[in-house]
Structures are given as structure tokens and as C-alpha cells.
C-alpha atoms as a PDB file:
ATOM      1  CA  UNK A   1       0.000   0.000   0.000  1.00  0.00           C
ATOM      2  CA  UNK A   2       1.256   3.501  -1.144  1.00  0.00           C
ATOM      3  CA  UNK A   3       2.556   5.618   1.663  1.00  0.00           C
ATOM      4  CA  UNK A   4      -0.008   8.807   2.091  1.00  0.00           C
ATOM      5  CA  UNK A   5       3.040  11.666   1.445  1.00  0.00           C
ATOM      6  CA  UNK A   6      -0.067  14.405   1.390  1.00  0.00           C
ATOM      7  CA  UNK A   7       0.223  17.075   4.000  1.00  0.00           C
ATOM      8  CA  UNK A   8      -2.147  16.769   7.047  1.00  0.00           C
ATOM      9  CA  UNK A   9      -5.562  18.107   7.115  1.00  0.00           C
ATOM     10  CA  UNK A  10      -7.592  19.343  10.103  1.00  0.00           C
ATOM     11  CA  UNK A  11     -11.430  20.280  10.387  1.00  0.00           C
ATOM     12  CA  UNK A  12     -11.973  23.337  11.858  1.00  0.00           C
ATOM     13  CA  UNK A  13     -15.490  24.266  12.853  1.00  0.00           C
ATOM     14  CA  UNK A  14     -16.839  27.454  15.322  1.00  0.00           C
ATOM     15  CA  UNK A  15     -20.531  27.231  15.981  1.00  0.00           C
ATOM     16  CA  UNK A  16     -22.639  30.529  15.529  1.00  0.00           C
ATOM     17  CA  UNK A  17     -23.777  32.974  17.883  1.00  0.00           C
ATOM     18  CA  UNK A  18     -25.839  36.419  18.191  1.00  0.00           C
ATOM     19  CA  UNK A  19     -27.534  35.330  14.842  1.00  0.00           C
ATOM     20  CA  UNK A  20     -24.046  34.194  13.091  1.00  0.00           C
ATOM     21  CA  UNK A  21     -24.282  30.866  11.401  1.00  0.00           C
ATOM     22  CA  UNK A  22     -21.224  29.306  11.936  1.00  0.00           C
ATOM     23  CA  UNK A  23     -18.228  28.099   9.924  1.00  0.00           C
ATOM     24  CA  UNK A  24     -16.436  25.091   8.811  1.00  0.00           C
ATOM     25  CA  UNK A  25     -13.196  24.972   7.303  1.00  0.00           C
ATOM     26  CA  UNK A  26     -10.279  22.369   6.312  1.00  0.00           C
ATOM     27  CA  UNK A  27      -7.014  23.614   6.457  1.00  0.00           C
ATOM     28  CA  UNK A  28      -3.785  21.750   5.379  1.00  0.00           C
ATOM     29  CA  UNK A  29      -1.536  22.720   8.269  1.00  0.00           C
ATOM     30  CA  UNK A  30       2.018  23.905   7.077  1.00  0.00           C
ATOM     31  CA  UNK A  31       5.236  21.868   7.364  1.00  0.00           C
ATOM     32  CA  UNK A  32       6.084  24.374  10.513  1.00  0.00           C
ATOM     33  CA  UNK A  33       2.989  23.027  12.707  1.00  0.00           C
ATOM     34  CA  UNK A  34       3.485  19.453  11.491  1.00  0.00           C
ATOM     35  CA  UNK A  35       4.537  19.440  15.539  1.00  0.00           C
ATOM     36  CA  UNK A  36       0.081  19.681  16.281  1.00  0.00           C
ATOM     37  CA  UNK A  37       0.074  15.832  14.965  1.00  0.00           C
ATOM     38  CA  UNK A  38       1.431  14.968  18.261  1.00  0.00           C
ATOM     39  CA  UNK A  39      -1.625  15.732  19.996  1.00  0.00           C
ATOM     40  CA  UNK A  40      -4.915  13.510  20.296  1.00  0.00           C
ATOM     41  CA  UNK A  41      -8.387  15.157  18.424  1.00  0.00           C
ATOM     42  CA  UNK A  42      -9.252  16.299  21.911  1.00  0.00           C
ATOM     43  CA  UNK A  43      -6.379  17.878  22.542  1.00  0.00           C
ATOM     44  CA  UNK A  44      -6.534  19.743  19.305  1.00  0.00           C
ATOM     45  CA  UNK A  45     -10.123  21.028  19.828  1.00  0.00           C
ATOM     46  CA  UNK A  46      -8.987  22.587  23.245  1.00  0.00           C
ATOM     47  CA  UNK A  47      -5.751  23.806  21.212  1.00  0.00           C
ATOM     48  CA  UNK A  48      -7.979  25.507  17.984  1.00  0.00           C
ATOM     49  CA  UNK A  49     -10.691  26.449  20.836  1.00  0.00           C
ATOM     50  CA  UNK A  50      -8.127  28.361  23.069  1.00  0.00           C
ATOM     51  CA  UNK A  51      -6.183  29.148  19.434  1.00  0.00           C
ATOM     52  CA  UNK A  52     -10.320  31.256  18.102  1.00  0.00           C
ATOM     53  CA  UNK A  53     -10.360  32.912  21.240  1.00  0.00           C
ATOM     54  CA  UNK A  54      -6.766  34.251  21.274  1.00  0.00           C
ATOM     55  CA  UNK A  55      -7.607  35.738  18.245  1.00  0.00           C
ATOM     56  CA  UNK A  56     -10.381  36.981  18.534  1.00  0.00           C
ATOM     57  CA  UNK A  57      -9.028  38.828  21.621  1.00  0.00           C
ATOM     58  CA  UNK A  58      -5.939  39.860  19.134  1.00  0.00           C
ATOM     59  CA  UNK A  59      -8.310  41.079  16.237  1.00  0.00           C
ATOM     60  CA  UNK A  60      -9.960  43.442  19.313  1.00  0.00           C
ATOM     61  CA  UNK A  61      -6.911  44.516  20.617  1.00  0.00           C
ATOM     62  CA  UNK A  62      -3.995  44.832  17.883  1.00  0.00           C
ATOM     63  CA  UNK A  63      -1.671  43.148  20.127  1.00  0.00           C
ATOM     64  CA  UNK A  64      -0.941  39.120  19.166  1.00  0.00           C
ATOM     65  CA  UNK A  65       1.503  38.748  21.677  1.00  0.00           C
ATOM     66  CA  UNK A  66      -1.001  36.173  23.424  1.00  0.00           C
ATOM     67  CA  UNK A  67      -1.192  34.128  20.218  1.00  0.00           C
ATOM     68  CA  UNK A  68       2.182  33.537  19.962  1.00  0.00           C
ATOM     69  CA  UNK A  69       2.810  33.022  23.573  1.00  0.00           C
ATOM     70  CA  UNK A  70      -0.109  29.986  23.130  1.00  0.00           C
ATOM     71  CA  UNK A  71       1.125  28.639  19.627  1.00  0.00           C
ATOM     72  CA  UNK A  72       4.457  28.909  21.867  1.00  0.00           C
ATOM     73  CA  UNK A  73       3.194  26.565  24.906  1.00  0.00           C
ATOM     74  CA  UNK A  74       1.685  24.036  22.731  1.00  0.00           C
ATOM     75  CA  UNK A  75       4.854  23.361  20.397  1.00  0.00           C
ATOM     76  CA  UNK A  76       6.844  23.357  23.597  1.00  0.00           C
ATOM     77  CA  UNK A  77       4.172  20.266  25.060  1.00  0.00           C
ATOM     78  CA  UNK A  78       4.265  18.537  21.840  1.00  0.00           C
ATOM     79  CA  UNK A  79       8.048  18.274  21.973  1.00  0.00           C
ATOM     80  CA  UNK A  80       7.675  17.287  25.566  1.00  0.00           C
ATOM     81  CA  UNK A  81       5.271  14.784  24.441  1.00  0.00           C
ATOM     82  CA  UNK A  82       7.659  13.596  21.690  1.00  0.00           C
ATOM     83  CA  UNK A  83      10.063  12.787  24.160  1.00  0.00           C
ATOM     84  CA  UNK A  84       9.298   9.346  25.677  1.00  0.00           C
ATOM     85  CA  UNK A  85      12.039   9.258  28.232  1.00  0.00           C
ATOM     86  CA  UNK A  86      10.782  13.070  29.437  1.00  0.00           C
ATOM     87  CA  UNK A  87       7.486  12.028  29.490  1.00  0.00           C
ATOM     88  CA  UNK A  88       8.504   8.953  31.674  1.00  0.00           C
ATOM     89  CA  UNK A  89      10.396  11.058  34.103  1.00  0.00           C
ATOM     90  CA  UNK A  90       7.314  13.573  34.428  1.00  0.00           C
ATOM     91  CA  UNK A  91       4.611  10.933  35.226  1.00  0.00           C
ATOM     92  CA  UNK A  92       7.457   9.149  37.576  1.00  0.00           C
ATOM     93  CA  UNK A  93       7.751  12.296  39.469  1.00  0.00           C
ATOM     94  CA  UNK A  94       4.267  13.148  39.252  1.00  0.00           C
ATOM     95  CA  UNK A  95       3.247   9.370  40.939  1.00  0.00           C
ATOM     96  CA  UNK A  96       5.536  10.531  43.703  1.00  0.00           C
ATOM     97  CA  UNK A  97       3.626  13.645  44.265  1.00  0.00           C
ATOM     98  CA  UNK A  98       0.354  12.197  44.573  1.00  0.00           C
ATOM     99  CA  UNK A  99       1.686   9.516  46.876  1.00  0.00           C
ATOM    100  CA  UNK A 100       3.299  12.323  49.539  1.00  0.00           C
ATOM    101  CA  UNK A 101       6.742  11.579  48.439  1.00  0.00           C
ATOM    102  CA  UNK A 102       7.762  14.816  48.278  1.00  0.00           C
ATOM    103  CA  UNK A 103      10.398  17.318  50.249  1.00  0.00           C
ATOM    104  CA  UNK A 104       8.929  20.388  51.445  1.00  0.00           C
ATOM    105  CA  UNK A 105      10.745  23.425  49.446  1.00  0.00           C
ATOM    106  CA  UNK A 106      10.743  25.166  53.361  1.00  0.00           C
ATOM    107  CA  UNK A 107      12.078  21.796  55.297  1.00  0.00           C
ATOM    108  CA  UNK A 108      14.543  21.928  52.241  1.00  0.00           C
ATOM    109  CA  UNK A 109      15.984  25.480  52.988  1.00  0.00           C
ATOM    110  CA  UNK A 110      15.560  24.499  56.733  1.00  0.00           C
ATOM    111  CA  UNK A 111      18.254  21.458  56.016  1.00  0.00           C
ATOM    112  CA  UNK A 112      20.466  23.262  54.228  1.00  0.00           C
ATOM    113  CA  UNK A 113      20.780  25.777  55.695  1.00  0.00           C
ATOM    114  CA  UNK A 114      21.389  23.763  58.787  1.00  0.00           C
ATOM    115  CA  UNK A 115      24.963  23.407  56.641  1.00  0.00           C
END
């Protein structure tokens, strides 16, 4: 079977409000987000949902600064994501939180300081 060498697709969709109908759109993403296929389809509607209002709070304002910053953060978690052993070491440190096996940042001070 032929390997599918097409650039990914996404569905894009915002439901209307105050009388506007809606839109749907497909957009091929560019070889510079190719990074969003790390995420699940979940993942991506909270990424495009948090991506509209961004926007739409840029459009208002003039100032995208807060649309980079986001596109930012979610590149940054996909190549987090990416990284198997990273990921490993996260949810590792993250079972020891919920389990109490944690050091105190103020009982750390308190022993070093002890030094």
C-alpha cells in the first residue's frame, strides 16, 4: 500500500452565535505546525478552541503577543510529548507527588541551611 506523502488536514469548525451561522473549514496545516500531529483530536479542539479565542481577543486589541505566547506553549508540550524518556520522568515524578513523596521546598531550605 502507497505511503499517504499528502500534508495533514484538520477540520476546523466554530458554531454561531448572536444570529451568526457558523463556519467550517479544512485547512492543510504547514510543514512548521506538522509538531500539532502529536496531539490527540481532543487535545486539538482545546488547542484551535483556546487558538479562536486568542484571536479573537488579538483582532480586538492589535496586540498578538497572546497568540504567539499559546502557539508557543503548545509546540513546547508537543516536543515534551515527543520525548518518551521526558514524558517517563514527568509521570514518575508526578506518581511521587500524589503519593506524599515529596520534600517540602521550606524543610529543604531548613536542612540546608542547617549546613
Amino acid at each position: 500500500m502507497a505511503r499517504n506523502t499528502s500534508p495533514p488536514q484538520v477540520f476546523v469548525g466554530k458554531l454561531g452565535d448572536n444570529g451568526d451561522d457558523g463556519q467550517i473549514s479544512v485547512l492543510t496545516l504547514p510543514e512548521k505546525f506538522e509538531w500539532l500531529k502529536q496531539f490527540t483530536a481532543g487535545e486539538l479542539v482545546e488547542f484551535f478552541g483556546e487558538l479562536f479565542a486568542a484571536l479573537t481577543r488579538a483582532s480586538a486589541s492589535g496586540d498578538f503577543a497572546e497568540v504567539t505566547d499559546l502557539i508557543e506553549a503548545w509546540q513546547a508540550t508537543a516536543e515534551i510529548n515527543s520525548d518518551t524518556t521526558l514524558t517517563a520522568e514527568i509521570e514518575d515524578g508526578l506518581r511521587e507527588i500524589a503519593t506524599g513523596n515529596v520534600v517540602l521546598l521550606e524543610d529543604l531550605q531548613r536542612e540546608l541551611g542547617d549546613r
